[in-house]
Protein backbone atom coordinates (compact mmCIF):
# COMPACT_ATOMS: atom_id res chain seq x y z
CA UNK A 1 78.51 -2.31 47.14
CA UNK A 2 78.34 1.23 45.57
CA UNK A 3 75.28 3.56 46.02
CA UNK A 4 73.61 2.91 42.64
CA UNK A 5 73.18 -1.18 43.42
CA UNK A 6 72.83 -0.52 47.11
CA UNK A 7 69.46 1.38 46.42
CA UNK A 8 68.59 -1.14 43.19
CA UNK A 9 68.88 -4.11 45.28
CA UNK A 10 66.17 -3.25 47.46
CA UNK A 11 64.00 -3.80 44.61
CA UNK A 12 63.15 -7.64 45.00
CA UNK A 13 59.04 -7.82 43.57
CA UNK A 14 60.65 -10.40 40.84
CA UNK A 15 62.06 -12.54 43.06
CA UNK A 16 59.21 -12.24 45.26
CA UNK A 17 57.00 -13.52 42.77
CA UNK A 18 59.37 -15.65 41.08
CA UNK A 19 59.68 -18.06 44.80
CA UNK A 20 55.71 -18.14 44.60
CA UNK A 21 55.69 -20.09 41.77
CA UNK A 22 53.79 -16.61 39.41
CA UNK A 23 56.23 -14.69 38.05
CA UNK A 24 54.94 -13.98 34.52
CA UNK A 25 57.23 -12.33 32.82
CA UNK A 26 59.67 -12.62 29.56
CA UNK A 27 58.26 -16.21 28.92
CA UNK A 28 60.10 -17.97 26.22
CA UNK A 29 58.64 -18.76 23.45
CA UNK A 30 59.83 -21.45 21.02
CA UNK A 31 58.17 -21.30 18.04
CA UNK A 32 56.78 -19.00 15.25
CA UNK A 33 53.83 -16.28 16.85
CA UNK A 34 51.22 -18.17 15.94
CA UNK A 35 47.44 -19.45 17.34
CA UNK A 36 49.27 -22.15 19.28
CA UNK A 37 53.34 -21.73 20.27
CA UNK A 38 55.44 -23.65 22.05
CA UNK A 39 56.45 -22.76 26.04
CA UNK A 40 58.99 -25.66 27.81
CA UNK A 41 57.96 -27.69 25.09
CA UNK A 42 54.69 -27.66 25.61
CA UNK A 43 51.84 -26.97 22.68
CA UNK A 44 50.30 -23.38 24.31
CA UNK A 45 47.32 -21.59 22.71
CA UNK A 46 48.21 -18.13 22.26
CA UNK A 47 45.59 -15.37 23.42
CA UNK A 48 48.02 -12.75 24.65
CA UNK A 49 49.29 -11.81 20.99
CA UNK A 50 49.10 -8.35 19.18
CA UNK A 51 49.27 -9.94 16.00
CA UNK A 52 45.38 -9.72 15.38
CA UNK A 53 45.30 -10.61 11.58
CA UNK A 54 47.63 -13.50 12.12
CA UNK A 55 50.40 -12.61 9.53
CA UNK A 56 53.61 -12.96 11.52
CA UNK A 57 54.36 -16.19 9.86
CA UNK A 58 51.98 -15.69 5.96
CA UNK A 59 54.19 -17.14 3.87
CA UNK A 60 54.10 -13.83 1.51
CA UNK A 61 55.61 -11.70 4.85
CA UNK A 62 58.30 -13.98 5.23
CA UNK A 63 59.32 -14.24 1.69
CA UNK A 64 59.10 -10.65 1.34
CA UNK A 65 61.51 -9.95 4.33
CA UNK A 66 64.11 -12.44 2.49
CA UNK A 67 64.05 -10.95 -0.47
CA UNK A 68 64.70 -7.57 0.99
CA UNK A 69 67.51 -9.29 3.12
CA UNK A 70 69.19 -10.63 -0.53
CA UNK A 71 69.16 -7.04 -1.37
CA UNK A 72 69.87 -4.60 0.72
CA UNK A 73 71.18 -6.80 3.43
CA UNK A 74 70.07 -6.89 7.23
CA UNK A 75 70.61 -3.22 8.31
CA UNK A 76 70.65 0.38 7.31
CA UNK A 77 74.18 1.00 9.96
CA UNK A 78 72.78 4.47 10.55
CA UNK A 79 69.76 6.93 11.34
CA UNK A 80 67.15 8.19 8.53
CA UNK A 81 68.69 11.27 8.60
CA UNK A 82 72.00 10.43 7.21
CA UNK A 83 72.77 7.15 5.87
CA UNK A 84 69.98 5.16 6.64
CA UNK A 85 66.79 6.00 4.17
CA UNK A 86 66.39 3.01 1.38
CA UNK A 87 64.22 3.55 -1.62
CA UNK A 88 62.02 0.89 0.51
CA UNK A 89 61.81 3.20 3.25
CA UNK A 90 60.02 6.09 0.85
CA UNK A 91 57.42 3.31 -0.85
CA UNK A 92 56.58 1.85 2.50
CA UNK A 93 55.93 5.71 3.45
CA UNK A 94 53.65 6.16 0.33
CA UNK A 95 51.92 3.71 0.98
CA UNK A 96 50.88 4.39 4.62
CA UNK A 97 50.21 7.91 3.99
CA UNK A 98 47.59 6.47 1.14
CA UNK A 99 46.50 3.54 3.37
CA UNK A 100 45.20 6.24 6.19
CA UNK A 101 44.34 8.90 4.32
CA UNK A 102 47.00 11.76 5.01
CA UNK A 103 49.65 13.66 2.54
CA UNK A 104 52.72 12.18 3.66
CA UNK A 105 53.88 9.60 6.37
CA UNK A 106 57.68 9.26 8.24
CA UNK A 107 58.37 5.26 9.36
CA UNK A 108 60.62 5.24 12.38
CA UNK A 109 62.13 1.73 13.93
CA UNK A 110 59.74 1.01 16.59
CA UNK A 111 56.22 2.57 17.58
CA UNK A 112 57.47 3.83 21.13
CA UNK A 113 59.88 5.64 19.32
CA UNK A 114 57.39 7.38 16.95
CA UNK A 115 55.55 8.69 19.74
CA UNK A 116 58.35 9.81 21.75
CA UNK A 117 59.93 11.56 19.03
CA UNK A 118 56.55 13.38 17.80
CA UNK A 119 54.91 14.62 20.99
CA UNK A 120 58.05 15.80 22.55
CA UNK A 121 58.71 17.30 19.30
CA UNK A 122 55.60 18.98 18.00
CA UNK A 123 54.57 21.79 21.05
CA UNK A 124 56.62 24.49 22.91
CA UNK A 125 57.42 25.91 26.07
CA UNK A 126 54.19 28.15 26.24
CA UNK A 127 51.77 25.47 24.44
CA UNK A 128 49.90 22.53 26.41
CA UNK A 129 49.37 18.96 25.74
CA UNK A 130 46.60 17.26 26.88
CA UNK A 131 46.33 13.64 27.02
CA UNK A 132 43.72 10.57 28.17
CA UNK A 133 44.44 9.07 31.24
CA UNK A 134 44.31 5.72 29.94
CA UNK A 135 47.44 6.69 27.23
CA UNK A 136 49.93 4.52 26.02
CA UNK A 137 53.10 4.58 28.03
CA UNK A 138 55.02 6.04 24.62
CA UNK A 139 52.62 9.03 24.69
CA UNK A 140 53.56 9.92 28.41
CA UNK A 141 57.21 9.39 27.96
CA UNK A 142 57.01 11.72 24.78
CA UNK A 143 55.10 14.18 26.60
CA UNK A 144 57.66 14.50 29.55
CA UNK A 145 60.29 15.02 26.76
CA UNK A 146 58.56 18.58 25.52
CA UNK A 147 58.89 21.46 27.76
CA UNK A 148 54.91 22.05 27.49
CA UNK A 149 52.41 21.80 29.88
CA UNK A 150 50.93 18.73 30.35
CA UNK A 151 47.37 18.11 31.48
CA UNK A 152 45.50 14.82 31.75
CA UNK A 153 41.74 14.09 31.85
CA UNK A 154 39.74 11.55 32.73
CA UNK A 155 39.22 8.69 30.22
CA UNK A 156 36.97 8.94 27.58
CA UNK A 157 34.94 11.55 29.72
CA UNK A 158 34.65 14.61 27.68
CA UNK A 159 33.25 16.80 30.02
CA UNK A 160 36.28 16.35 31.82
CA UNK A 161 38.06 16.92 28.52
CA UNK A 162 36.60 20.02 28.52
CA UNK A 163 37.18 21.43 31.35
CA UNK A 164 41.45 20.70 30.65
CA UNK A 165 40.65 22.95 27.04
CA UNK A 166 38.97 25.49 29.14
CA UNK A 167 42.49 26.10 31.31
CA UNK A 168 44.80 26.90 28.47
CA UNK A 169 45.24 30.12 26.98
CA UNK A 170 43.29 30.21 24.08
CA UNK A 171 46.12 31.75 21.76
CA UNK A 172 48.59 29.05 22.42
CA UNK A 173 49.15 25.12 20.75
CA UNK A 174 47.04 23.17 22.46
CA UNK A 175 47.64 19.22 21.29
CA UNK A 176 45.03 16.48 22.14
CA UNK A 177 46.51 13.20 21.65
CA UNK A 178 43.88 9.94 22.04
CA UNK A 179 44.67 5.84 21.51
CA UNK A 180 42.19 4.96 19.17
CA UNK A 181 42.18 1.84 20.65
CA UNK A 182 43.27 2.35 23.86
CA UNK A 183 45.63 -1.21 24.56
CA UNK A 184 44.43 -2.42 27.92
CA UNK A 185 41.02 -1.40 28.27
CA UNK A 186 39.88 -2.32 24.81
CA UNK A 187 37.81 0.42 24.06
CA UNK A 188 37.32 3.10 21.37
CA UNK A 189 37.82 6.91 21.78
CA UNK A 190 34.97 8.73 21.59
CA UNK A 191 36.52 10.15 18.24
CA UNK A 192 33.63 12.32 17.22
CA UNK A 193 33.25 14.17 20.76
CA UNK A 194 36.89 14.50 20.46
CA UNK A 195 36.96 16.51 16.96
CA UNK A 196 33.98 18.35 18.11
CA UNK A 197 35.80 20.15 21.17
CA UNK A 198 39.54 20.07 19.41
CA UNK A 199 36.99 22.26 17.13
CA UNK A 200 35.28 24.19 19.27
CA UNK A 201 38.95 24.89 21.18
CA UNK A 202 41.24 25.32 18.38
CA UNK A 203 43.12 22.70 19.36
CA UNK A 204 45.16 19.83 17.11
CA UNK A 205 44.53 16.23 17.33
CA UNK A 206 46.92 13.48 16.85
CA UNK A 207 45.27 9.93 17.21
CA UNK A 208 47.56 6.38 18.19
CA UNK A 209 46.07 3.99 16.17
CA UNK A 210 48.80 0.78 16.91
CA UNK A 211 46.29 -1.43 17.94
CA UNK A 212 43.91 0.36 15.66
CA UNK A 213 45.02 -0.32 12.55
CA UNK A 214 43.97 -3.67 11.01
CA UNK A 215 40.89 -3.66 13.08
CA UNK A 216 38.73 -0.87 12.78
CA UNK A 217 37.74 1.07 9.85
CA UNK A 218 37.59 0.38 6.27
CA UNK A 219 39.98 -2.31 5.03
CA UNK A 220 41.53 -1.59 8.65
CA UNK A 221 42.34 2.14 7.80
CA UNK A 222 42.17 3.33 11.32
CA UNK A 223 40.22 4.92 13.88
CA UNK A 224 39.63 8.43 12.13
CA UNK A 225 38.33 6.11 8.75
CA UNK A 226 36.07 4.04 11.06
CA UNK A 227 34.36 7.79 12.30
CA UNK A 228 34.78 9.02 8.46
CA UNK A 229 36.54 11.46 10.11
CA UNK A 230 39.88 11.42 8.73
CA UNK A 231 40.12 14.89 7.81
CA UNK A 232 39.50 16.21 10.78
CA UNK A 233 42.51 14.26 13.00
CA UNK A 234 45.65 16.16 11.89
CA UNK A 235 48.16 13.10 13.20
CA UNK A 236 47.72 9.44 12.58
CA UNK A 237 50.09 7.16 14.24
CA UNK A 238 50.51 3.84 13.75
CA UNK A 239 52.95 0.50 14.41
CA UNK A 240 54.56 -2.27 12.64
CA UNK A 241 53.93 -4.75 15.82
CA UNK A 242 50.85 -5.61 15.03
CA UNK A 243 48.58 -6.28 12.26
CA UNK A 244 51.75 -5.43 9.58
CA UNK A 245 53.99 -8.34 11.15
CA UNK A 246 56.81 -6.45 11.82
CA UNK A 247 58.45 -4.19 13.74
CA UNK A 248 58.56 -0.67 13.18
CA UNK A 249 55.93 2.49 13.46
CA UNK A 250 54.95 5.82 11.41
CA UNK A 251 52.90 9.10 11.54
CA UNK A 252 51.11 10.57 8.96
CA UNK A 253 49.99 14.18 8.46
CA UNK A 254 50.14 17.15 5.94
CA UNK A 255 53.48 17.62 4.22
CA UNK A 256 53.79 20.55 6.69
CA UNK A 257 54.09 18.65 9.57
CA UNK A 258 55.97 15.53 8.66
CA UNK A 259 58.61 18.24 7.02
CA UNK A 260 59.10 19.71 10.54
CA UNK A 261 59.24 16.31 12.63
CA UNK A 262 61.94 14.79 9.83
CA UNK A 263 64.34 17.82 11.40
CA UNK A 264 63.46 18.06 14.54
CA UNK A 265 62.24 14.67 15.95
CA UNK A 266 65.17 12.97 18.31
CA UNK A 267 64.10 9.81 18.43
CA UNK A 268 64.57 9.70 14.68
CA UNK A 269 67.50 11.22 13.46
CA UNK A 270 69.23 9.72 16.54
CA UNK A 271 68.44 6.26 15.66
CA UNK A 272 69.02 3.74 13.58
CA UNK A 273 66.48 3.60 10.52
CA UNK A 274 64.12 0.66 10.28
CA UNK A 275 65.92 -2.64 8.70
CA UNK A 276 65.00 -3.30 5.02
CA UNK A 277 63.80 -6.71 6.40
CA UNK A 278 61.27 -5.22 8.56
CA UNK A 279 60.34 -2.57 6.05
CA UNK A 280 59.81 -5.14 3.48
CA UNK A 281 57.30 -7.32 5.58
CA UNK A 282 54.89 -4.45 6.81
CA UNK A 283 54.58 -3.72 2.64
CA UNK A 284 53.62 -7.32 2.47
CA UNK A 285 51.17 -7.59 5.19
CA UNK A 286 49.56 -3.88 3.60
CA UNK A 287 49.15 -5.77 0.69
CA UNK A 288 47.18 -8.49 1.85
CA UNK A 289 45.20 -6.57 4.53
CA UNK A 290 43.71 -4.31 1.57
CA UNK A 291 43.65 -7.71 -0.53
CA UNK A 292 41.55 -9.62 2.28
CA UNK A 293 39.23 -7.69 3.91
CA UNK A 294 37.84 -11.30 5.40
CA UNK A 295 40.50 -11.42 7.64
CA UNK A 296 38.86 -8.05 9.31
CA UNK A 297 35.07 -9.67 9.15
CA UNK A 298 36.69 -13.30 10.75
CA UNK A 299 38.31 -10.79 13.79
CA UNK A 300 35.12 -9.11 14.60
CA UNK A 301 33.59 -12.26 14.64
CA UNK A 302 35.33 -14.21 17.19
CA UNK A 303 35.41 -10.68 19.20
CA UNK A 304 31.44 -10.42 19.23
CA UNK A 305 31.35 -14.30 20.27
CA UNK A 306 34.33 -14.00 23.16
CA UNK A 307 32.74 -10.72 24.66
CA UNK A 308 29.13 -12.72 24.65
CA UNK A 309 30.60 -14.93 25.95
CA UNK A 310 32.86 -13.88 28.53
CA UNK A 311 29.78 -11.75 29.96
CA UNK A 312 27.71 -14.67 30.33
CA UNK A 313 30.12 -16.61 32.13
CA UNK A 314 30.12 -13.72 34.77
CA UNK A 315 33.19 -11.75 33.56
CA UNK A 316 33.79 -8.25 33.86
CA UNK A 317 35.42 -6.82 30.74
CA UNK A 318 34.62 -3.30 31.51
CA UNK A 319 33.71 -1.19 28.26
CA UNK A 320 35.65 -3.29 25.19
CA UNK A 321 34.18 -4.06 22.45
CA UNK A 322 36.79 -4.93 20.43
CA UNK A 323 39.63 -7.76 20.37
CA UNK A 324 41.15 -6.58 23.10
CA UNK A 325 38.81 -7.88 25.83
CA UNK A 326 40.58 -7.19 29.49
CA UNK A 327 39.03 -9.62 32.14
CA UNK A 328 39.30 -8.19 35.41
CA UNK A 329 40.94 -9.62 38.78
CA UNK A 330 41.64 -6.71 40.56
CA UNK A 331 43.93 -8.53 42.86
CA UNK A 332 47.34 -8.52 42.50
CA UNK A 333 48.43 -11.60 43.44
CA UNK A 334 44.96 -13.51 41.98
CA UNK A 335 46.15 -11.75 38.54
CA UNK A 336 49.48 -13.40 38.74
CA UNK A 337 48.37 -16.95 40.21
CA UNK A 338 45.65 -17.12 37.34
CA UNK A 339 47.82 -16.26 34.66
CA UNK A 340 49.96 -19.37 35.47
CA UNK A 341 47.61 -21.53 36.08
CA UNK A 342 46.26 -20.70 32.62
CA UNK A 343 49.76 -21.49 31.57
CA UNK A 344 49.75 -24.62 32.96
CA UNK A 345 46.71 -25.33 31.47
CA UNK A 346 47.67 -24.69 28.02
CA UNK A 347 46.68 -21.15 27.53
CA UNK A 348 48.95 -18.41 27.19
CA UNK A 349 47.22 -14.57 28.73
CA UNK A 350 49.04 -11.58 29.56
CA UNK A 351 49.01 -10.13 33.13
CA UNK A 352 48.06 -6.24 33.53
CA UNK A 353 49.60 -5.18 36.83
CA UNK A 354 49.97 -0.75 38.22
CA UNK A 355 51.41 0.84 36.47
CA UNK A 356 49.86 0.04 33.17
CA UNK A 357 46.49 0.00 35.10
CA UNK A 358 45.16 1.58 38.46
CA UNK A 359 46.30 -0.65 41.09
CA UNK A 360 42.21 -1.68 41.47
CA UNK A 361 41.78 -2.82 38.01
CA UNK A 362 44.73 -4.87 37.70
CA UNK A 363 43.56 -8.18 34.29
CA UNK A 364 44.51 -10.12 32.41
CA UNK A 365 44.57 -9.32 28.55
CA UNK A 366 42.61 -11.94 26.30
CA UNK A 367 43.25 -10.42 22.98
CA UNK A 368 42.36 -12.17 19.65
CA UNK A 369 43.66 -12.80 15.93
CA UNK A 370 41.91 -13.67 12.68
CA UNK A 371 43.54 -16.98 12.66
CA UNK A 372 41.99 -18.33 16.15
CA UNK A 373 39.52 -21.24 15.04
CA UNK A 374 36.09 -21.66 16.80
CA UNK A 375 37.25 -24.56 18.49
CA UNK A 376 40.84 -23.28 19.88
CA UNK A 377 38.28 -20.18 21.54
CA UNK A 378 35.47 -22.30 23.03
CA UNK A 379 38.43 -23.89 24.32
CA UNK A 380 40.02 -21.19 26.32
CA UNK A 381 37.18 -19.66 27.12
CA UNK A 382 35.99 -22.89 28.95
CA UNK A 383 39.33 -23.18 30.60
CA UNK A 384 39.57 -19.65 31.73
CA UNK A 385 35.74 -19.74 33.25
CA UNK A 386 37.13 -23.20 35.34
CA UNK A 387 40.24 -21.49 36.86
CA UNK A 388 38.48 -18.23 37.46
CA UNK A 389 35.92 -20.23 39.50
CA UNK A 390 38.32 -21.66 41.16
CA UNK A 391 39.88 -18.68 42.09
CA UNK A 392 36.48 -17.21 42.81
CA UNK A 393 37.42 -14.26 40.29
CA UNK A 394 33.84 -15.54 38.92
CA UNK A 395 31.27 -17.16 40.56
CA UNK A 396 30.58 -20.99 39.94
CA UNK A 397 28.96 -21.49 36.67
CA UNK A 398 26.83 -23.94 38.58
CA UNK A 399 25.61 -21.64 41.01
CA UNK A 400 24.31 -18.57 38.31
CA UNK A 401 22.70 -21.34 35.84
C-alpha cells in the first residue's frame, strides 16, 4: 500500500456508522424533488429539501429547460470566458441584476463556485476579510484562496464585529461578507447593524443570499430588499439550487465590480459556463416567483406554524425564524440514530454533524417548501415529537401537558 492510501485508510467514521445501522449519507432518491420522493421504494415525505418554493418539477421549469436543450443543446464545452457565454447567459444576467436591485450580475455554474471565485478574488495581500463564524463553507474556502487577512467574529454579535473592524488598518480594503440566511442555523443577519459599522469603518459588504432569495424580501428579492437596504450592500450573491430550480449561482454589484471579477475570478474563467438547460430553468422559476408572490405568503405560513409548533413540543430550534428550522440533538450519535429512524418512519431530515456545526450543537435540518400541505406537516411534526421522545432528545409530551 503506498503512503497516500496508507494514511486515507485510517479514516473509517463511514464504515463505522454504516455497521450501526445510521449512516446518513448520499441517500438515493428515486423520484422527482418533490413534497414526498421515493427512497428503496418507499413513499418518503421530504423535509430536508432546499427547494423552498417547490419548483423543481413546475411544469413551466421543465419545459423551459427542454426548449433550451432543442436549441442550444446540453452544454456550453467551455468556460464564460472563451467559448462558453450564450445570449441566454446575458438575459438570465439582466434579469438578476434587476430582480435584486444592482447594475449588473455575472452567473457562474454552481453557487460554491461564485463564492470561491469572488472572495478570493476581490481583496489583496495588505487588505482583510472578515467573516461570521457561522459562514457558508464556500465563503471560507474563497477566503483561504486570497492572500488577505482573514478574521472571524462571533455570530451575529456585533460588538464582536466591532472589535475585528477596530484591528485593521483603517486605510486598507476591509470586506465584510454575511449569509443572509445563514443555512444551518436559520437565522437572519442582523443586516442593519451590519451596514451601520461597514459605515462607520469604511468597509465593503458583500451579502450570500442562496437560501435568501425566494424567501425574504419583496417578491423574494433578498436579504438587503427585506432591510430596504439594498443600496447600501455593495455584493449580492445568490444560487440556482434553490428557489430558481436549478443549478447554478451569480453576484451582482456595480458595473465596476462585476467588470473586475469577469477577468480576474478563477473559478470562472476556469470553468465550464452554466448549461443552457440550467440557465433556461432559473429564467423560468424568476418568472413565476415575481408572477406568484403566494407562493412566498404559503412559505411563511407553514414556517410560523412549524416553529410554534416545534417549541411547544419542547424543541430547541435556537434563534430561526425562518424555513430553515434546525432542531437540536447535540449528540452525535442521537443525531444520526434519529435521522434514520425518521427515515424509517417515512420522513426524510438532514443530519448536521462538526464541521458544519460546533461539535455541541450538532441537528437535524427540518427545512420547508411552499408546496408542503397542512396535513403532510402535522404529520411529521407528530412523528418527529414520537421519536425524539423516544430518544429522550425531548421530554414525553405526556409528562409537560
Amino acid at each position: 500500500m503506498k503512503l497516500l492510501q496508507e494514511k486515507l485508510s485510517s479514516y473509517d467514521a463511514p464504515q463505522k456508522a454504516m455497521a450501526l445501522g445510521v449512516y446518513p449519507y448520499f441517500r438515493v432518491i428515486e423520484s422527482d424533488q418533490d413534497t414526498e420522493v421515493m427512497v428503496n421504494g418507499k413513499k418518503v415525505l421530504m423535509f430536508g429539501s432546499n427547494s423552498y418554493l417547490g419548483l423543481t418539477n413546475h411544469p413551466e421549469v421543465k419545459e423551459a429547460s427542454k426548449r433550451a436543450i432543442d436549441r442550444y443543446g446540453t452544454g456550453c464545452a467551455g468556460s464564460r470566458f472563451l467559448n462558453g457565454t450564450l445570449d441566454i447567459h446575458l438575459e438570465l444576467e439582466e434579469k438578476l441584476a434587476k430582480y435584486v436591485g444592482k447594475e449588473k450580475a455575472l452567473v457562474y455554474s454552481t453557487g460554491f463556485q461564485v463564492n470561491l471565485g469572488v472572495v478570493s478574488a476581490l481583496t489583496g495581500r495588505n487588505d482583510t476579510i472578515i467573516l461570521d463564524d457561522c459562514d457558508h463553507a464556500s465563503i471560507i474556502e474563497g477566503s483561504r484562496l486570497s492572500f488577505s487577512k482573514i478574521l472571524k467574529y462571533k455570530h451575529n454579535d456585533m460588538q464582536s464585529l466591532e472589535q475585528k473592524l477596530k484591528q485593521c488598518p483603517p486605510n486598507t480594503v476591509k470586506l465584510i461578507v454575511v449569509d443572509g440566511i445563514f443555512s444551518m442555523e436559520g437565522d437572519i443577519v442582523k443586516l442593519p447593524e451590519v451596514v451601520r459599522l461597514a459605515e462607520k469603518y469604511k468597509a465593503s459588504l458583500m451579502v450570500d443570499d442562496a437560501h435568501s432569495l425566494g424567501v425574504l424580501g419583496k417578491n423574494g428579492a433578498g436579504t438587503a430588499d427585506h432591510f430596504g437596504l439594498t443600496d447600501k450592500v455593495d455584493l449580492i450573491m445568490g444560487t440556482f439550487s434553490k428557489s430558481l430550480a436549478s443549478i447554478g449561482g451569480f453576484i451582482a454589484a456595480d458595473a465596476v465590480t462585476i467588470n473586475f471579477l469577469k477577468h480576474h475570478s478563477r473559478s470562472l474563467i476556469f470553468s465550464a459556463s452554466i448549461t443552457p438547460a440550467s440557465a433556461a430553468s432559473a429564467i423560468a422559476a424568476l418568472d413565476i416567483i415575481q408572477r406568484e408572490p403566494e407562493r412566498i405568503e404559503k412559505l411563511w405560513e407553514l414556517t410560523h406554524k412549524a416553529l410554534k409548533g416545534f417549541k411547544e413540543m419542547g424543541f430547541e430550534t435556537g434563534h430561526s425564524e425562518t424555513p430553515i428550522i434546525p432542531l437540536y440533538v447535540r449528540d452525535d450519535f442521537k443525531t444520526l440514530k434519529i435521522t434514520q429512524m425518521l427515515l424509517d418512519a417515512g420522513i426524510f431530515v438532514n443530519p448536521v454533524l462538526s464541521p458544519a456545526v460546533k461539535k455541541e450543537d450538532t441537528l437535524i435540518r427540518f427545512s420547508l417548501m411552499a408546496t408542503h400541505t397542512h396535513q403532510q406537516l402535522d404529520y411529521a411534526m407528530e412523528t418527529i415529537a414520537k421519536v425524539a421522545t423516544q430518544l429522550e432528545i425531548i421530554p414525553s409530551l405526556a409528562a409537560t401537558s
